[in-house]
Protein backbone atom coordinates (compact mmCIF):
# COMPACT_ATOMS: atom_id res chain seq x y z
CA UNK A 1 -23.34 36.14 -2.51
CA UNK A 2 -23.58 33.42 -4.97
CA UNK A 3 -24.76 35.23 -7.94
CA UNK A 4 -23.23 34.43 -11.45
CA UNK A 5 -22.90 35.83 -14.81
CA UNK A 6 -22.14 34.37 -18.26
CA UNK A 7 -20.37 36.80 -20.29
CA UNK A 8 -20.52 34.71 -22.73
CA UNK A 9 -24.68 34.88 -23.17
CA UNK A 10 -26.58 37.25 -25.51
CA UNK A 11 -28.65 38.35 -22.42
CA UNK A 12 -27.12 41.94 -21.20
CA UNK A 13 -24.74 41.71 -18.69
CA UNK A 14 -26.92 44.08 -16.37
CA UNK A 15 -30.13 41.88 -16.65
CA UNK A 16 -28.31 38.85 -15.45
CA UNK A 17 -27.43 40.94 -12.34
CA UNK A 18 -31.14 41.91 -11.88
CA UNK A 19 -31.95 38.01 -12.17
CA UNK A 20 -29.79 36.91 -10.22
CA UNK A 21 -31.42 39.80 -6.92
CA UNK A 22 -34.90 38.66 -8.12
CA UNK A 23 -34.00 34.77 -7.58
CA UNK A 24 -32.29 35.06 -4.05
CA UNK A 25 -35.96 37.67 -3.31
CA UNK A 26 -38.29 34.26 -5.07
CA UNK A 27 -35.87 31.79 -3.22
CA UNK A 28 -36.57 33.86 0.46
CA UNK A 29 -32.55 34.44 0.58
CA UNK A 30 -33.48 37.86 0.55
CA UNK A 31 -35.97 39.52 2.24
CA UNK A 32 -37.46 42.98 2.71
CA UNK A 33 -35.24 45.43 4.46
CA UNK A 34 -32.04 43.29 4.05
CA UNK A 35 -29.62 45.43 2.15
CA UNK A 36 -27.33 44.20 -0.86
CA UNK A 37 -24.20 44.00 -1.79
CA UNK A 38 -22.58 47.32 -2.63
CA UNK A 39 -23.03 47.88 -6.54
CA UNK A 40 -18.62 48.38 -6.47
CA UNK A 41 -18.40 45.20 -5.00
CA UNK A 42 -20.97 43.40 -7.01
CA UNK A 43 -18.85 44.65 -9.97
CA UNK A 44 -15.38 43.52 -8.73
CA UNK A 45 -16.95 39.84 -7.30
CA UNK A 46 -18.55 39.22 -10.72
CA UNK A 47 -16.32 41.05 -13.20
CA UNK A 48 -18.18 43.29 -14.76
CA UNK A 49 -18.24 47.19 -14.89
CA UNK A 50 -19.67 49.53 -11.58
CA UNK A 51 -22.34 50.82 -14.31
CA UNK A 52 -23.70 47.13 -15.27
CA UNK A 53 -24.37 46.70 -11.58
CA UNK A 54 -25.60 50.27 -11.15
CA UNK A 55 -28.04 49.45 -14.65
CA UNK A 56 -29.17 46.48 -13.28
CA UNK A 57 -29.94 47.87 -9.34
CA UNK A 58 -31.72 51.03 -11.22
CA UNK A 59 -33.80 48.14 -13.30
CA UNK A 60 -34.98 46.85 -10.38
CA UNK A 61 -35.23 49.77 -8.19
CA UNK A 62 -37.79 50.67 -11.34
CA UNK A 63 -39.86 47.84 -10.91
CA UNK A 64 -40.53 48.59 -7.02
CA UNK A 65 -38.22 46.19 -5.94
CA UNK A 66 -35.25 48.23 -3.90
CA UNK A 67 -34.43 51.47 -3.12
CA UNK A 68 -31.33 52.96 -3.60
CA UNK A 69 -30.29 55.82 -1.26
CA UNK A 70 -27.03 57.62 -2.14
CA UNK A 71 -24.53 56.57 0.83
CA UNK A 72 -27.35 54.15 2.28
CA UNK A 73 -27.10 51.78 -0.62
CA UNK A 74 -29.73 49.05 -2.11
CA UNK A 75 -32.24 47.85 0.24
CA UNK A 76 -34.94 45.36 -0.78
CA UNK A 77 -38.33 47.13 -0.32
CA UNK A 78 -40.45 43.94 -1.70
CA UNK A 79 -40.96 41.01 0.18
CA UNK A 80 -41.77 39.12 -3.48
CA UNK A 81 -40.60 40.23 -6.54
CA UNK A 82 -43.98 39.42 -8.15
CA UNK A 83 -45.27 38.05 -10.89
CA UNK A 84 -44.20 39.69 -13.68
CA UNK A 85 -40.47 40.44 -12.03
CA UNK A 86 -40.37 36.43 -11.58
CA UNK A 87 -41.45 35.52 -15.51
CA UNK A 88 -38.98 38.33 -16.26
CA UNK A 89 -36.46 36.07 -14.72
CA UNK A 90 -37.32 32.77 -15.74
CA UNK A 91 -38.16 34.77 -19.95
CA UNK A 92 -34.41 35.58 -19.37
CA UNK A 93 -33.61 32.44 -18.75
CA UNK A 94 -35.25 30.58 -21.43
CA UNK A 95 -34.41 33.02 -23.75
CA UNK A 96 -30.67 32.23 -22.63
CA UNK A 97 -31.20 28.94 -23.55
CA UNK A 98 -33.03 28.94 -26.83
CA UNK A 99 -29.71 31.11 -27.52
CA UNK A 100 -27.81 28.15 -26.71
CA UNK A 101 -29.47 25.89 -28.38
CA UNK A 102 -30.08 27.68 -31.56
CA UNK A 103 -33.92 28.30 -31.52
CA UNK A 104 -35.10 30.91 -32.94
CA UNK A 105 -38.03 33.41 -31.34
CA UNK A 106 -40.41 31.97 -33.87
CA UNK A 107 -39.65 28.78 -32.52
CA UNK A 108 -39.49 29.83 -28.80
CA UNK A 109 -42.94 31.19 -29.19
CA UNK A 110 -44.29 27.92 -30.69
CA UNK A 111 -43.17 26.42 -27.40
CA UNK A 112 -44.71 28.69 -25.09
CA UNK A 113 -48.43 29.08 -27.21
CA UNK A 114 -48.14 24.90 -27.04
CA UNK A 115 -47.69 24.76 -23.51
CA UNK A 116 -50.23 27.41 -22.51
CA UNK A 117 -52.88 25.42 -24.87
CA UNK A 118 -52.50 22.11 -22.80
């Protein structure tokens, strides 16, 4: 499991998790049927609180992605997270680093109406 989190970010804690299981399903690392990682060991790999991991498997158990079955665990149920799961992820993203950087949503939307207009 090579997933990461930067406590540090504005982005929730639990949607970095959810990014992080919708880029190794995008990437092919993860495929339908394989199961992840416990949400309790999720939590003590990455740091972060059982219910942050349990917030972000829920998110993404909502969007038709996994299923979670009490004592079975989280198994992916899509073989592609899908459009709009993937520009969820990469929004997060960008949104992490406008943060960064200082931009402001004003300025982040400038960006994106430029870029669709070319």
């Amino acid at each position: 499991m090579l997933w990461q989190v930067d406590p540090t970010s504005n982005t929730p804690l639990h949607v970095q998790v959810a990014a992080c299981v919708r880029r190794e399903m995008a990437s092919g690392r993860l495929a339908r049927g394989d199961r992840l990682p416990s949400a309790k060991e999720v939590a003590a790999v990455l740091d972060v609180n059982l219910h942050t991991v349990l917030r972000a498997y829920q998110s993404l158990r909502d969007e038709g992605l996994i299923d979670l079955r009490r004592g079975r665990g989280a198994v992916v149920t899509a073989t592609d997270p899908g459009g709009d799961a993937r520009l969820r992820t990469l929004v997060t993203e960008i949104v992490a680093e406008a943060r960064l950087l200082g931009a402001t949503p004003t300025d982040l939307t400038r960006l994106i109406e430029s870029e669709f207009q070319r």
